[in-house]
Protein backbone atom coordinates (compact mmCIF):
# COMPACT_ATOMS: atom_id res chain seq x y z
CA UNK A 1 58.05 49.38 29.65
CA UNK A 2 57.95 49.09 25.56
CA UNK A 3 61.19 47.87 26.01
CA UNK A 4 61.11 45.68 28.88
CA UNK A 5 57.96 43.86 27.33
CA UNK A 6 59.93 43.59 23.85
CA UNK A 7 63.27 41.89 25.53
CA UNK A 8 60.93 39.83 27.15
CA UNK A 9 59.06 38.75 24.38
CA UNK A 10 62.11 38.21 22.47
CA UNK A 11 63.85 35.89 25.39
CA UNK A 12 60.68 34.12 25.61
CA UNK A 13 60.44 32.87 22.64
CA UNK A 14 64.56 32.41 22.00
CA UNK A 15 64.42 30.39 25.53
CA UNK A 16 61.35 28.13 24.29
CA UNK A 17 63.20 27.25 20.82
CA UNK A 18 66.89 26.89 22.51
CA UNK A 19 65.19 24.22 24.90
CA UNK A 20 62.39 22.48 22.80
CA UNK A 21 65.22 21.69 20.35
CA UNK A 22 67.33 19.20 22.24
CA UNK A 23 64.53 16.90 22.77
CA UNK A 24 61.31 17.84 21.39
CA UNK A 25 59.13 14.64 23.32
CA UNK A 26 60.46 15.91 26.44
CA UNK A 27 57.17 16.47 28.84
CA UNK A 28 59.02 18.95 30.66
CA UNK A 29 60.50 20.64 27.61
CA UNK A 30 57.27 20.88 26.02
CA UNK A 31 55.31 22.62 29.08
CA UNK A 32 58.46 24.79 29.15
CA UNK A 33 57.70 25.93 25.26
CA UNK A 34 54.17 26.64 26.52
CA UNK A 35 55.38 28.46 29.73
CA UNK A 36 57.75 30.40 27.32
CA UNK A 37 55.39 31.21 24.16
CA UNK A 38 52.35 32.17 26.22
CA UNK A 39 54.73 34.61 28.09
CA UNK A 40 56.12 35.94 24.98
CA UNK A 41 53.18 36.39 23.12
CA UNK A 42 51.74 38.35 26.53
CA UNK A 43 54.81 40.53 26.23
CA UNK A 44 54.36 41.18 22.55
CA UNK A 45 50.77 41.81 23.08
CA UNK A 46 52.09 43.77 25.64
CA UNK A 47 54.46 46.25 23.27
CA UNK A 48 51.96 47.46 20.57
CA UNK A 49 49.53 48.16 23.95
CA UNK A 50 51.66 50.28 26.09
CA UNK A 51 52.87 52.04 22.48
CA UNK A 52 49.06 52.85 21.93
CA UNK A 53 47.52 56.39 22.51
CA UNK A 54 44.37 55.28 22.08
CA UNK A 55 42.09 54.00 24.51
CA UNK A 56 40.01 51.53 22.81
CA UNK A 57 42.68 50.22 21.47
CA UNK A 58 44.72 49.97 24.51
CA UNK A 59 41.74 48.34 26.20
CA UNK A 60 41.55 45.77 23.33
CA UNK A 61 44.82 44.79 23.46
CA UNK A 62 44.68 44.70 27.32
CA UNK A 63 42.05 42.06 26.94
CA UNK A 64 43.95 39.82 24.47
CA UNK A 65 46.40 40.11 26.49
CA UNK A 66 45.16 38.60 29.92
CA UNK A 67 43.99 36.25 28.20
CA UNK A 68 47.83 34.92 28.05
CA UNK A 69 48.48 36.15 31.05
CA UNK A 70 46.41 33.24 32.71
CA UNK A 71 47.26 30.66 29.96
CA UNK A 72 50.81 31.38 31.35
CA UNK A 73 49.64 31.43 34.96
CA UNK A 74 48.79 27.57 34.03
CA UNK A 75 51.48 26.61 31.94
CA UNK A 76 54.10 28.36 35.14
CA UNK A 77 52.54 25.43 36.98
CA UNK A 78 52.15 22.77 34.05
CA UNK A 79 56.21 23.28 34.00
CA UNK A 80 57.02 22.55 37.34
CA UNK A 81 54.45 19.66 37.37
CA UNK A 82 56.25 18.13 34.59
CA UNK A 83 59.52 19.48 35.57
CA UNK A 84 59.44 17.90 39.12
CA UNK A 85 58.18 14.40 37.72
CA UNK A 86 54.70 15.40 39.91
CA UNK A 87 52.34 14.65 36.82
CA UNK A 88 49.58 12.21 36.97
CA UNK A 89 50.24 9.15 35.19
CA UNK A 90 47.45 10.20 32.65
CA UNK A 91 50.15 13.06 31.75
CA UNK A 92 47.20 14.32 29.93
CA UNK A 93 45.31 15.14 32.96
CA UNK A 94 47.64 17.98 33.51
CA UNK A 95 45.88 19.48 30.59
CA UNK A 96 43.18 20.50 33.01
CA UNK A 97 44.97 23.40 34.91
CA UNK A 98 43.85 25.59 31.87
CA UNK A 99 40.57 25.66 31.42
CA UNK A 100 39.77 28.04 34.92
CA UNK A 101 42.58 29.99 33.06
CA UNK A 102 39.78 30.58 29.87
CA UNK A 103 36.77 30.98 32.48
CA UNK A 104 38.35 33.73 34.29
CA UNK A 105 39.40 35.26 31.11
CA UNK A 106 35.65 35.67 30.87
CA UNK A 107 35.09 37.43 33.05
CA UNK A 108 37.18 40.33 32.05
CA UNK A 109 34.88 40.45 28.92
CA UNK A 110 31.73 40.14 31.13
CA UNK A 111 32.83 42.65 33.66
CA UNK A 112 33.43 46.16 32.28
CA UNK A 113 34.41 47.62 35.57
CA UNK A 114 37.97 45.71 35.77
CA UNK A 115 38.99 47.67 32.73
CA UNK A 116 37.61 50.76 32.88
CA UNK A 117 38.94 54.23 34.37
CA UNK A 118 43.05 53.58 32.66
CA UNK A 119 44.93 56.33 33.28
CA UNK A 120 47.54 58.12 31.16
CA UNK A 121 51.06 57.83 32.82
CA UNK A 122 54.11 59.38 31.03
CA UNK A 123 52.71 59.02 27.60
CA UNK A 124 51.06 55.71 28.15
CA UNK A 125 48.01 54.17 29.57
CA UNK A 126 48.49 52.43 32.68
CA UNK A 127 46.28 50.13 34.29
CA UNK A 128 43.92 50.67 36.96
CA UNK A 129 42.91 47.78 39.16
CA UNK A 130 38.91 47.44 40.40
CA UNK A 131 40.23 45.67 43.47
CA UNK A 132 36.60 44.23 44.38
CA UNK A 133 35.64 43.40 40.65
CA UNK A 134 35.15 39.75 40.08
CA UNK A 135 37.84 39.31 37.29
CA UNK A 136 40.58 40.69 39.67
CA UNK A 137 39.29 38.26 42.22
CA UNK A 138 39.45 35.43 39.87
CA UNK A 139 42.80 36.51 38.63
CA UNK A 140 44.65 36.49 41.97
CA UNK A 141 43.26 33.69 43.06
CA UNK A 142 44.52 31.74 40.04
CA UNK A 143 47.86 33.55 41.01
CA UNK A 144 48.03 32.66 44.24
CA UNK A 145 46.99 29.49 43.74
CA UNK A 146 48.70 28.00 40.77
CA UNK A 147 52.44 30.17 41.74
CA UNK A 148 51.99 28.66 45.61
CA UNK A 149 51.78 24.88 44.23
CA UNK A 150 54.81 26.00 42.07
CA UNK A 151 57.14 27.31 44.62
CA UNK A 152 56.06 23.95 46.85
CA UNK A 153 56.64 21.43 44.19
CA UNK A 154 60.20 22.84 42.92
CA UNK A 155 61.09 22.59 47.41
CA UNK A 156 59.76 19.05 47.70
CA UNK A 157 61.85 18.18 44.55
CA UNK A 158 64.82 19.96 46.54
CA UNK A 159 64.43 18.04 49.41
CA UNK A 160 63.81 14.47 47.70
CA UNK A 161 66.70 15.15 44.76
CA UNK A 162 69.41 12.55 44.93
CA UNK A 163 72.51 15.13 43.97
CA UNK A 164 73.51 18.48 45.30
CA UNK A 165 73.19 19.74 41.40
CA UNK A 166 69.66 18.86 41.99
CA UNK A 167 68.99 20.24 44.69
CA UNK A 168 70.75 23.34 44.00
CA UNK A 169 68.92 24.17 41.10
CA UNK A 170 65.64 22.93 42.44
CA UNK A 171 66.06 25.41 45.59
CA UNK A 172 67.13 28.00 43.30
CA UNK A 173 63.83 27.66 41.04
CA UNK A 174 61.27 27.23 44.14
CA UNK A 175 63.19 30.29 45.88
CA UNK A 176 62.53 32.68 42.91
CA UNK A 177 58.57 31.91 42.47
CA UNK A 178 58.53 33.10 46.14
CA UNK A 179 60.88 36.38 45.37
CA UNK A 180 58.36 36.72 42.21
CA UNK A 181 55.56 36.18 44.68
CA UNK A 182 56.26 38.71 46.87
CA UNK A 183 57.27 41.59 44.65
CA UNK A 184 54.42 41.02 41.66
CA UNK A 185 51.91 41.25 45.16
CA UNK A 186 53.54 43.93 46.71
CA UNK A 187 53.34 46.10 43.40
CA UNK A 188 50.31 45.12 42.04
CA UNK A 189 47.99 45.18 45.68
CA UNK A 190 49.62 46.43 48.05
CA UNK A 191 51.18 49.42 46.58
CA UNK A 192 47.78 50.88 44.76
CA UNK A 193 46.36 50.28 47.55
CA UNK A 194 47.96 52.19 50.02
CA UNK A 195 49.67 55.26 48.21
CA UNK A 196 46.29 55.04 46.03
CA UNK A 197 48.14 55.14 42.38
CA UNK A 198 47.14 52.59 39.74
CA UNK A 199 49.49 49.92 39.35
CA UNK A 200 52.26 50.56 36.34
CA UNK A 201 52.18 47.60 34.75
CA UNK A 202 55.62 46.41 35.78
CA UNK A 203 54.20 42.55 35.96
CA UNK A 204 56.15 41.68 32.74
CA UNK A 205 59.51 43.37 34.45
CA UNK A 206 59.48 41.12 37.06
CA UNK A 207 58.91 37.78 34.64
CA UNK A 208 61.60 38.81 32.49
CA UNK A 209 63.48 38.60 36.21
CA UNK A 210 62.38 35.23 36.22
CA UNK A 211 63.06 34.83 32.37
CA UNK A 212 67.00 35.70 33.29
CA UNK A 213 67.20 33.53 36.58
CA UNK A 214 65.68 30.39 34.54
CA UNK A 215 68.11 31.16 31.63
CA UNK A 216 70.76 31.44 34.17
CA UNK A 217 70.03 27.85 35.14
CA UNK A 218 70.22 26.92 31.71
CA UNK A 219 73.46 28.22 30.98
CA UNK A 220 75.10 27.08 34.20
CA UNK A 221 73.46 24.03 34.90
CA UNK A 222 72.58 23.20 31.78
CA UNK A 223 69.58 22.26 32.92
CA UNK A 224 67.03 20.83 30.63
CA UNK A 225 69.46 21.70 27.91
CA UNK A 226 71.73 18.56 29.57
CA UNK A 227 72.41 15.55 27.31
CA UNK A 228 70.27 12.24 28.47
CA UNK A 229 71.56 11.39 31.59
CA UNK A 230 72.82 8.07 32.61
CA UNK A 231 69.13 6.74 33.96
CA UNK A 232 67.65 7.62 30.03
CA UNK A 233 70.94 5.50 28.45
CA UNK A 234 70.11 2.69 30.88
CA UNK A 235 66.69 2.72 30.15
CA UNK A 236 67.20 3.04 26.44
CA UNK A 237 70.37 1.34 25.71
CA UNK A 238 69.83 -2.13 26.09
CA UNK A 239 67.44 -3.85 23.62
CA UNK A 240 66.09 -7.41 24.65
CA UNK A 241 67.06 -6.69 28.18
CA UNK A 242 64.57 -5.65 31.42
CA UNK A 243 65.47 -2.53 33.14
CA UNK A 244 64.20 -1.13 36.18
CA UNK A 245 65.29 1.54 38.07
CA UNK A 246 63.55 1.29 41.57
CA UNK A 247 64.44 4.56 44.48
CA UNK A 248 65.72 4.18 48.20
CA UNK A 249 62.45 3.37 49.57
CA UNK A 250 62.37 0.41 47.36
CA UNK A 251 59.55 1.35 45.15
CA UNK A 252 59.70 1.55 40.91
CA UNK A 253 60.82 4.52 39.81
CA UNK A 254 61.08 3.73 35.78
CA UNK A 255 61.30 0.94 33.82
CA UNK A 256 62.05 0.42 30.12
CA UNK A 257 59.92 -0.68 26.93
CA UNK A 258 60.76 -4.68 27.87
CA UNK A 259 60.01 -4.68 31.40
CA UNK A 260 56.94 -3.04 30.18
CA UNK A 261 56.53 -5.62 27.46
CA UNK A 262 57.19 -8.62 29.56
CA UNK A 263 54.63 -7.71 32.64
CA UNK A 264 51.73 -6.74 30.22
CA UNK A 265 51.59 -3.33 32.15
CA UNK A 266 52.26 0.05 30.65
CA UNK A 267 55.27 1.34 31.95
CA UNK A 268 53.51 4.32 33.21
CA UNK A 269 51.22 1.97 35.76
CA UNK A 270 54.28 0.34 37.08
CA UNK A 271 55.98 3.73 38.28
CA UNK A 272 55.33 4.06 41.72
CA UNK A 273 54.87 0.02 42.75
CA UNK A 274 56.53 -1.62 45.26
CA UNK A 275 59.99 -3.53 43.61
CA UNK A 276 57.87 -6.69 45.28
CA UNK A 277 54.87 -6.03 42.94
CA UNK A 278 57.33 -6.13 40.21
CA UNK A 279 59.68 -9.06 40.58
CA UNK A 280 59.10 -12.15 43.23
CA UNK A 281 61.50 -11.09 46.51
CA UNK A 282 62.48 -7.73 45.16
CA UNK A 283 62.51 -6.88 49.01
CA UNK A 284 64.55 -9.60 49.96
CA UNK A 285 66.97 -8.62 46.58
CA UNK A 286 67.81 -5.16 47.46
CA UNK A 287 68.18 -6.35 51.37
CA UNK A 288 70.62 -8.47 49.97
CA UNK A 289 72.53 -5.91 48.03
CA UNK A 290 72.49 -3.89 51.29
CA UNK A 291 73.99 -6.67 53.10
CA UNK A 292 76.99 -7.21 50.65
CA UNK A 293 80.45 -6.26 52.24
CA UNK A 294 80.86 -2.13 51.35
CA UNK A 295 76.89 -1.83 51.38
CA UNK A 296 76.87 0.59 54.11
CA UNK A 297 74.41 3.73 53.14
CA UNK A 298 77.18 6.34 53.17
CA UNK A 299 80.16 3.73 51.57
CA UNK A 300 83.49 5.68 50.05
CA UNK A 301 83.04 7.32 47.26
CA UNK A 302 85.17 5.06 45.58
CA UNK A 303 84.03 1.80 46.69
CA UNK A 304 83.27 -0.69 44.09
CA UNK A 305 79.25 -1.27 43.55
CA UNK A 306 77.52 -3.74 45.42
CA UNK A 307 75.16 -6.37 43.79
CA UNK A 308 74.17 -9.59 43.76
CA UNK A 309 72.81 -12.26 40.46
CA UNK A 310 69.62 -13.87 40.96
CA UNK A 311 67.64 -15.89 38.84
CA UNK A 312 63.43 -15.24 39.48
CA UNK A 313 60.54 -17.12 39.11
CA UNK A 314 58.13 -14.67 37.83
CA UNK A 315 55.41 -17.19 38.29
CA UNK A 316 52.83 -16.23 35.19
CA UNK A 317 54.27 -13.21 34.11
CA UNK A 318 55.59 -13.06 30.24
CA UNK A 319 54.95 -15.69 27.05
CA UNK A 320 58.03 -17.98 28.24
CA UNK A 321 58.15 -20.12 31.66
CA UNK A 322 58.84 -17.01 33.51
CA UNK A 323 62.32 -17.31 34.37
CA UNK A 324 64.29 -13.76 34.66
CA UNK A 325 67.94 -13.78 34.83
CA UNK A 326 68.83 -10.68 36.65
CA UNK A 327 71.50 -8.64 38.75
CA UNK A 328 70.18 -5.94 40.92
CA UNK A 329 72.73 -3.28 42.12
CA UNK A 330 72.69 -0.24 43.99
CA UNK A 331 72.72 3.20 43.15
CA UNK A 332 74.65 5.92 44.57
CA UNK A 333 75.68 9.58 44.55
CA UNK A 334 78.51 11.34 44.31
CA UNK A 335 78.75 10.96 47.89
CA UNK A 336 78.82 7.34 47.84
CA UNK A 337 75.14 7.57 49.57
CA UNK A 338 72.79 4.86 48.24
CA UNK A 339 69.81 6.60 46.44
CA UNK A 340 68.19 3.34 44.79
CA UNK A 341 68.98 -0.05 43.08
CA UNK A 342 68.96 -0.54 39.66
CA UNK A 343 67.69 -4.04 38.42
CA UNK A 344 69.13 -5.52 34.57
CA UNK A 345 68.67 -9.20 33.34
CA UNK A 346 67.33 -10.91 30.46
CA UNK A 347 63.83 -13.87 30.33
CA UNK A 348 65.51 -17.26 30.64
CA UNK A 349 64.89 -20.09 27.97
CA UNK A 350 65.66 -23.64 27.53
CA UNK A 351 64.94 -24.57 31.27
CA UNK A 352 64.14 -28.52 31.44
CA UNK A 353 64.04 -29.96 35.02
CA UNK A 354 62.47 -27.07 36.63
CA UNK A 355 60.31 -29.78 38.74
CA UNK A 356 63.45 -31.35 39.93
CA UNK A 357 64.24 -27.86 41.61
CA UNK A 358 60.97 -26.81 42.38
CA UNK A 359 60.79 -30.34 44.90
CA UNK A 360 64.23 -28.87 46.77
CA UNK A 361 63.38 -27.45 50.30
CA UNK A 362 64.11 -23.86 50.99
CA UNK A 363 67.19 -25.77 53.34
CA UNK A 364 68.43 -27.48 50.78
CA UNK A 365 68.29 -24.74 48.53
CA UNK A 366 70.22 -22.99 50.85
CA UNK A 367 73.23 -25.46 51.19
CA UNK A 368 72.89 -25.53 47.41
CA UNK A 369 74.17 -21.93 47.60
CA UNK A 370 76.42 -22.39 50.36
CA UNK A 371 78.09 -25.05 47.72
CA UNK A 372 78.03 -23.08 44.80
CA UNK A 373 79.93 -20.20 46.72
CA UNK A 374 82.64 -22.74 47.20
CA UNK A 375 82.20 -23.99 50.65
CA UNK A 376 83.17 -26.67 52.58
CA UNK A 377 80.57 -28.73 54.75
CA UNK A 378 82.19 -27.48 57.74
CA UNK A 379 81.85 -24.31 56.68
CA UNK A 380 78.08 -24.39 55.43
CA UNK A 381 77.18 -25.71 59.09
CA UNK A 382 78.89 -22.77 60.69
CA UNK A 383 77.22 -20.19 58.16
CA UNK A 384 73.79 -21.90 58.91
CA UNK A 385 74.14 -22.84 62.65
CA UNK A 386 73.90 -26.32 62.32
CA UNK A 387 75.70 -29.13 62.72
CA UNK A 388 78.11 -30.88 59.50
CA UNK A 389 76.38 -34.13 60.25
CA UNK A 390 72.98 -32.73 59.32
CA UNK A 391 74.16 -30.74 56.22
CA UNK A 392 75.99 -34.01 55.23
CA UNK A 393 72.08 -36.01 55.09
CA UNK A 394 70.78 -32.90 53.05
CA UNK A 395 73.64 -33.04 50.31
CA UNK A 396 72.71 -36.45 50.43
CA UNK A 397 68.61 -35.75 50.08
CA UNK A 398 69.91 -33.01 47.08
CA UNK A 399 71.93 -35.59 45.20
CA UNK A 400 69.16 -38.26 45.72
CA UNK A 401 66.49 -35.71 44.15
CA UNK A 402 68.44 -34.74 41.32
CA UNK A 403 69.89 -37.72 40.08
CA UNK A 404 73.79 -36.85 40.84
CA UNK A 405 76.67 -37.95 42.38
CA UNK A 406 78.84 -35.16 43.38
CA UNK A 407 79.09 -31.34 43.28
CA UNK A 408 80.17 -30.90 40.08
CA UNK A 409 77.46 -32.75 38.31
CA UNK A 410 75.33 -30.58 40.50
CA UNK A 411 76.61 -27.57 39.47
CA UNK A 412 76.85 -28.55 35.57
CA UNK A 413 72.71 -29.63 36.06
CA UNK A 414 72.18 -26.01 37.69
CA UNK A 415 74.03 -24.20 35.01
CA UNK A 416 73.01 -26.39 31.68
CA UNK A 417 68.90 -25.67 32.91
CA UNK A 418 69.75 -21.48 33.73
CA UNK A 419 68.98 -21.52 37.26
CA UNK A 420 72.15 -19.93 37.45
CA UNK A 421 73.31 -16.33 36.64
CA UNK A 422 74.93 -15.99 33.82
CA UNK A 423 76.62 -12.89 35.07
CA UNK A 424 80.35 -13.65 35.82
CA UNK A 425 80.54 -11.29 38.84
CA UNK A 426 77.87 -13.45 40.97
CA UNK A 427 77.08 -16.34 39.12
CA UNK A 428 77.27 -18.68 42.19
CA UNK A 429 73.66 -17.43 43.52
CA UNK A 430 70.65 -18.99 43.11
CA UNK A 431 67.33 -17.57 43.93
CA UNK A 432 64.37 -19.60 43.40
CA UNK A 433 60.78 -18.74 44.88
CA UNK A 434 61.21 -20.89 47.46
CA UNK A 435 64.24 -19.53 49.00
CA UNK A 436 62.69 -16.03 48.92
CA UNK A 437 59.99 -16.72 50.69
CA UNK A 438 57.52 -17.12 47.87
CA UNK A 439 54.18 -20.07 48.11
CA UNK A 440 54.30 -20.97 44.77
CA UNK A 441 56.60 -23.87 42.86
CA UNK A 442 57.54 -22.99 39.42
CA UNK A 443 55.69 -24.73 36.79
C-alpha cells in the first residue's frame, strides 16, 4: 500500500501540472488541479501513515488525512461540474460543495469512536470502520452523494455532446465513477461487514485506477490537454466583430467580449437565452438557414454550409442606431448533422434614410427582396402567390416612397445606407424588423 499511495501521489500531482499548464484560466483545468492536488496530498499523507508503527502517530496522520479525502470528494464533483459546462453562472457558487466537506471533517475530531480500535495488519495499521459512528455516516453520505451527481453529469454530457469523440470520452468518464462506485463500496462496507475484517485501506488503489483511466483519456483523447478548439478561435479571433454561437434548440450557447459589449449584458447572463432575446427574429434567422437548399438535419458530409446575410434592427441595443450586419450559419458534425448556428457580423454606421425604409410595408419589403435576388415581376408573383399586376402597383408604391426611378437606383439607395449585407455570399437579403415580424420601426 506504501507504494500504491506513493505512485499515486506522484501521478497526482504530475497529472495536475501536465494539465494546468496548457491553459491555466481554464475552469475545468483548474478544478482538475484541485481534484488532482487534494488526491495527491491524501496519498502522500497516506505513505508516511501506513509506514508508521506507531499508533498515535498513525491516528494523526489518519486524521489529516480525511481531511483531503473529503476536500477531494468535492473537488471529484467541482471537476465534472466544470468539466461538463453544468456550473452556475456565478462559477463561484460552485465553491460551496466544500464546506460540508470541512464540517464532516469535524466530526472525525469530535468523535473518537470512528478512529479508535486500528488494527495491525502485515506490519501496518489498518483501519477499522465504526459503521454506526456519525463521521462514517457523514462520510458516505458525502460519497454517495457528491460521486452519484458525478457519474450523472459526465452521462447527460454523453447524451447531449455534439461528436462521437465527445461522447466517447464522456461515457468513458461517467462509466468509471460507477466501476469506482461499486468496488470502493463493496470493499469498504460490504466486505467488513460480512466476513467481519477491518477494511485494508485499499481506497487510494482504486483512485489511482481512476488516476490511470483519466490519464488514459488524456493521452488518447487529448482531452483537456487539446489545443482551443474551433468554438474558442471563433469566439476569440475576431476583434470588432459580434459572435454568437447559439445550440440546436436555438438557445445562446456563448458569445464573445463584443456581443457582450454591445448588449450591455455580461456574457455569462446571455448563455442560456433564447437566440430571440438576443437578436430581433433570431427564430425566424435560423428557420431560414434551415430552409436553404442542402439544410436538411442529416445533409452530406460534404455539403457546402448553409447561411443566409441579414441586416437587424436591434432596436435600443448598443451606442450607434442599432443596426447589426450579420450572417448566421449552421453548425454541423462530422456527420453532416446540424448541432447549432453560429451568428458573425459587425454594428452598422453611416445609415441616413432609415425612415424612408422604416415607412415600407412588410409586402413591399418583401418584393424588395424578391428584386434584389434578381427576379423578374413574373417571377416575384409566382414566389408570393399573387398576381404581376399587383406586384407591378407595389414597385410602383416602393419607387414613389423612396424617391427612385428604377431598380438600380433602388438597389444603389439600399446598399449606399447598409441595409444590405455586406457579405458577398448573400448580400441580396434584407431583413428589417418589419419583415421579421417585429412592432417596432427603426428610429
Amino acid at each position: 500500500m506504501v507504494a500504491i499511495a506513493a505512485l499515486t501521489g506522484f501521478l497526482s500531482f504530475l497529472l495536475g501540472y501536465l494539465v494546468v499548464r496548457g491553459d491555466t484560466s481554464s475552469r475545468a483545468r483548474q478544478a482538475f488541479l484541485l481534484m488532482s492536488a487534494f488526491l495527491g496530498t491524501w496519498a502522500v499523507i497516506a505513505v508516511f501513515a501506513f509506514s508508521t508503527v506507531d499508533l498515535d502517530r498513525f491516528r494523526r496522520l489518519f486524521l489529516v488525512g480525511s481531511l483531503f479525502q473529503l476536500l477531494h470528494f468535492g473537488a471529484f464533483l467541482h471537476f465534472a461540474l466544470a468539466v461538463t459546462e453544468t456550473t452556475p453562472r456565478r462559477h463561484r457558487l460552485v465553491y460551496l460543495i466544500y464546506p460540508p466537506c470541512v464540517i464532516s471533517t469535524a466530526l472525525f475530531w469530535l468523535h473518537n469512536d470512528y478512529v479508535s480500535e486500528f488494527v495491525f495488519v502485515d506490519g501496518a495499521w489498518q483501519f477499522n470502520h465504526q459503521y454506526g459512528s456519525a463521521a462514517f455516516f457523514s462520510m458516505l453520505v458525502l460519497w454517495f452523494v457528491f460521486y452519484s451527481v458525478s457519474g450523472v453529469v459526465y452521462f447527460r454530457k454523453a447524451r447531449a455532446s455534439a461528436t462521437v469523440r465527445e461522447r466517447r470520452v464522456f461515457r468513458v468518464l461517467g462509466g468509471s465513477v460507477v466501476v469506482l462506485m461499486v468496488i470502493t463500496f463493496t470493499e469498504v462496507v460490504i466486505v467488513p461487514l460480512l466476513l467481519r475484517v477491518p477494511s485494508q485501506g485499499s481506497v487510494l488503489l482504486f483512485k489511482f485506477a481512476w488516476l490511470l483511466c483519466f490519464g488514459y483519456l488524456v493521452d488518447r483523447f487529448q482531452f483537456l490537454t487539446a489545443p482551443p478548439r474551433l468554438e474558442e478561435i471563433a469566439l476569440t479571433a475576431f476583434p470588432g466583430y459580434v459572435v454568437a454561437i447559439v445550440d440546436d434548440q436555438r438557445t445562446v450557447h456563448r458569445v464573445n467580449e463584443e456581443a457582450a459589449h454591445l448588449f450591455e449584458t455580461p456574457s455569462e447572463s446571455l448563455q442560456g437565452a433564447a437566440v430571440s432575446e438576443l437578436f430581433p427574429a433570431g427564430e425566424r434567422l435560423c428557420e431560414m438557414v434551415d430552409a436553404r437548399p442542402g439544410a436538411q438535419s442529416a445533409a452530406p458530409s460534404g455539403s457546402a454550409p448553409t447561411s443566409v446575410s441579414v441586416v437587424l434592427d436591434l432596436q435600443n441595443h448598443g451606442p450607434s442606431r442599432g443596426l447589426l450586419d450579420i450572417k448566421a450559419s449552421a453548425l454541423r458534425d462530422t456527420a453532416g448533422k446540424r448541432i447549432g448556428y453560429i451568428f458573425f457580423g459587425r454594428p452598422v454606421f453611416g445609415t441616413r434614410k432609415s425612415r424612408l425604409i422604416a415607412a415600407l410595408t412588410p409586402r413591399e419589403l418583401e418584393i424588395i427582396e424578391q428584386i434584389l435576388a434578381g427576379h423578374t415581376n413574373a417571377a416575384i408573383a409566382e414566389h408570393l402567390s399573387i398576381s404581376e399586376r399587383t406586384v407591378k402597383t407595389h414597385i410602383t408604391h416602393i419607387f414613389d416612397k423612396l424617391g427612385i426611378e428604377n431598380r438600380i437606383q433602388l438597389y444603389g439607395l439600399l446598399k449606399d445606407n447598409h441595409f444590405i449585407s455586406s457579405h458577398a455570399a448573400d448580400r441580396h437579403l434584407l431583413r428589417m424588423p418589419q419583415a421579421l415580424g417585429d412592432e417596432h420601426a427603426p428610429g
